[in-house]
Protein backbone atom coordinates (compact mmCIF):
# COMPACT_ATOMS: atom_id res chain seq x y z
CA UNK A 1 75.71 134.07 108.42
CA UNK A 2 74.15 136.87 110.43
CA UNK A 3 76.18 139.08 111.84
CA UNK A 4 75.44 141.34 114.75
CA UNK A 5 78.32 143.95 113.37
CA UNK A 6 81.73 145.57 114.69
CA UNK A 7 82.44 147.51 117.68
CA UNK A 8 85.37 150.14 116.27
CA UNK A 9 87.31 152.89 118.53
CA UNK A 10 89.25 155.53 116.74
CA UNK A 11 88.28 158.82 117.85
CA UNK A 12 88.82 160.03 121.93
CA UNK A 13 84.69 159.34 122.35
CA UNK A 14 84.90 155.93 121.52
CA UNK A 15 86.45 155.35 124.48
CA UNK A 16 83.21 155.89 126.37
CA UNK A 17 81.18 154.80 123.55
CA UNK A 18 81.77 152.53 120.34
CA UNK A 19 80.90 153.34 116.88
CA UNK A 20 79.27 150.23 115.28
CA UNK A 21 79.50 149.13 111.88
CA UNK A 22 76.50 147.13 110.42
CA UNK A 23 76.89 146.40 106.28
CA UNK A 24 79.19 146.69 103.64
CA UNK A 25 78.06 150.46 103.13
CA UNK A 26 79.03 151.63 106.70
CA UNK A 27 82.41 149.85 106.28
CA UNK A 28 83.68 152.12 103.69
CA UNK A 29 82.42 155.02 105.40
CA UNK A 30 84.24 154.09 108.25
CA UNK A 31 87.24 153.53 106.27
CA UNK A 32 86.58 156.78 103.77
CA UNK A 33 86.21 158.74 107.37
CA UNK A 34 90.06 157.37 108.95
CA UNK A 35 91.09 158.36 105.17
CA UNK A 36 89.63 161.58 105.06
CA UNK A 37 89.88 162.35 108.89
CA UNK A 38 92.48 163.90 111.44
CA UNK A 39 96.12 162.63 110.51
CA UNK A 40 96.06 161.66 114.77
CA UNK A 41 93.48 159.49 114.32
CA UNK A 42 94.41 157.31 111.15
CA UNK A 43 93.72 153.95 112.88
CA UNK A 44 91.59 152.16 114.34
CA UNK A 45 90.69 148.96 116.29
CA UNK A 46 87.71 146.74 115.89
CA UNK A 47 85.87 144.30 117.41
CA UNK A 48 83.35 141.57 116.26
CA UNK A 49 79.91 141.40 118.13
CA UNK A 50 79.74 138.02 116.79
CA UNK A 51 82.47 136.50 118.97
CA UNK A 52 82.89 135.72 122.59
CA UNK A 53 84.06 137.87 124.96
CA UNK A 54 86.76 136.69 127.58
CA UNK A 55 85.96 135.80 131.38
CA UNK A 56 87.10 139.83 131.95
CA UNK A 57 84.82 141.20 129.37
CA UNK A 58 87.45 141.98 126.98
CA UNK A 59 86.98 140.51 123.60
CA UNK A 60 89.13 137.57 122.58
CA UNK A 61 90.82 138.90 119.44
CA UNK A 62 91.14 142.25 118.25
CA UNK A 63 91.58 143.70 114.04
CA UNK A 64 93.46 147.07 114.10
CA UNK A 65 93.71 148.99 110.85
CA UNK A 66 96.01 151.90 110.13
CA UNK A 67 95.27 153.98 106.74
CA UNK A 68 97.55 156.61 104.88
CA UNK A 69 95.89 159.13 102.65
CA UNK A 70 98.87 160.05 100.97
CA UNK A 71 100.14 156.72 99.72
CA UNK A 72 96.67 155.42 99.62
CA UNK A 73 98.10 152.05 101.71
CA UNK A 74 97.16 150.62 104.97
CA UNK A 75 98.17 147.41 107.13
CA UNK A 76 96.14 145.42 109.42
CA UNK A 77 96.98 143.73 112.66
CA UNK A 78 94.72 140.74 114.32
CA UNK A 79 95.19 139.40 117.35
CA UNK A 80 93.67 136.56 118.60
CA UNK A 81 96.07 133.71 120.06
CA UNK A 82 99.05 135.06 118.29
CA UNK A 83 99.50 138.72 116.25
CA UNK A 84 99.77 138.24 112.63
CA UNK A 85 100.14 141.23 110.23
CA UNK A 86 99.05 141.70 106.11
CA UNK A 87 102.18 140.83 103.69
CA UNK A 88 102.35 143.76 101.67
CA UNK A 89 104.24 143.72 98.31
CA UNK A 90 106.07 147.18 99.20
CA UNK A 91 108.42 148.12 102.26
CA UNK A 92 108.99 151.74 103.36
CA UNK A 93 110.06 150.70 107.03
CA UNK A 94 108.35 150.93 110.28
CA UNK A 95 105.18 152.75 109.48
CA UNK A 96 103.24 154.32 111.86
CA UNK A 97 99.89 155.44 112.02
CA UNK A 98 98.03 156.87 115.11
CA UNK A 99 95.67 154.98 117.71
CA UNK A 100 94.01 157.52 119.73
CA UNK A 101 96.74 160.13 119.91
CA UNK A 102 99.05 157.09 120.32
CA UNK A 103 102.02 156.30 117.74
CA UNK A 104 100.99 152.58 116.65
CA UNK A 105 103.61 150.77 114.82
CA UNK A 106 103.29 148.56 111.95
CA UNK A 107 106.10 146.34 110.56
CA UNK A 108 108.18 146.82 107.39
CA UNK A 109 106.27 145.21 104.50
CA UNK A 110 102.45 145.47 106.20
CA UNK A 111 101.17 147.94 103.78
CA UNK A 112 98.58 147.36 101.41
CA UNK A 113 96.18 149.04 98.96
CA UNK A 114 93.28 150.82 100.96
CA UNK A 115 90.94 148.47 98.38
CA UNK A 116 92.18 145.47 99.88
CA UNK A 117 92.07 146.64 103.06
CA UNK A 118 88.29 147.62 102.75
CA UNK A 119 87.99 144.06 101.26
CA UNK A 120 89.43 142.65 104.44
CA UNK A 121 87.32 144.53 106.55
CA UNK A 122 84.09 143.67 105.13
CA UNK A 123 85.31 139.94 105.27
CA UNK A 124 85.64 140.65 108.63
CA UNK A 125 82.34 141.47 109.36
CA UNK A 126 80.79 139.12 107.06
CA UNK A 127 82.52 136.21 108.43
CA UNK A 128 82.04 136.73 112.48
CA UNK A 129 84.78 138.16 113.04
CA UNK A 130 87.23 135.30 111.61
CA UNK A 131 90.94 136.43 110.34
CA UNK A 132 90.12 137.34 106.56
CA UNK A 133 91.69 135.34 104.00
CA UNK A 134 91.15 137.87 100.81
CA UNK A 135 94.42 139.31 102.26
CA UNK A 136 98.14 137.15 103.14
CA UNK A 137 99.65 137.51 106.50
CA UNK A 138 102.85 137.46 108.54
CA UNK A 139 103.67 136.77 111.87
CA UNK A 140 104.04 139.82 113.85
CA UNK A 141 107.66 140.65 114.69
CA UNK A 142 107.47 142.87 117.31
């Protein structure tokens, strides 16, 4: 499949602008830059430019991804008709990471290795923008 690429916001200028990812390579340097980046802005959302976008112009699903550098974990978020979260094998709690000098929470047991998580976001832009299935999910509780 083709892909046009992702539309991500995690830094105060993406707001205005977006910062697009293209190929595998620019994925991990968009996840190596969260990891190695401002501990306020250790997550991020992103968008497909393969999908639709709603009747308002906002797109129809959204992938957010939070990263710690310390524990070298992450957890994803997508939302699309309902908000499912990755099924982690380890809980420390509530984690949070932050979302443009927002707290964003993530549920107990959402955390998992930052390899997986680059794995899920490559699916993501290999696939159109389809919920990756190299990773399990939960539904959202909150």
């Amino acid at each position: 499949m083709t892909t046009s690429g992702l539309r991500v916001q995690f830094e105060s200028e993406h707001g205005r602008t977006h910062y697009a990812i293209g190929s595998a390579d620019e994925v991990d340097s968009f996840i190596d830059s969260l990891l190695n980046g401002k501990h306020e802005q250790n997550c991020a959302v992103i968008y497909s430019l393969d999908r639709p976008s709603l009747a308002s112009g906002y797109p129809d699903h959204e992938l957010a991804v939070g990263l710690d550098r310390v524990t070298q974990m992450g957890a994803l978020t997508f939302a699309e008709d309902e908000n499912v979260v990755s099924k982690g094998s380890v809980d420390r709690g509530i984690v949070e990471y932050m979302l443009l000098g927002h707290v964003r929470e993530f549920m107990p047991g959402s955390e998992i290795p930052v390899e997986r998580v680059r794995q899920a976001v490559k699916e993501f832009l290999g696939n159109g923008g389809e919920i990756p299935t190299c990773i399990e999910w939960q539904e959202e509780e909150f």
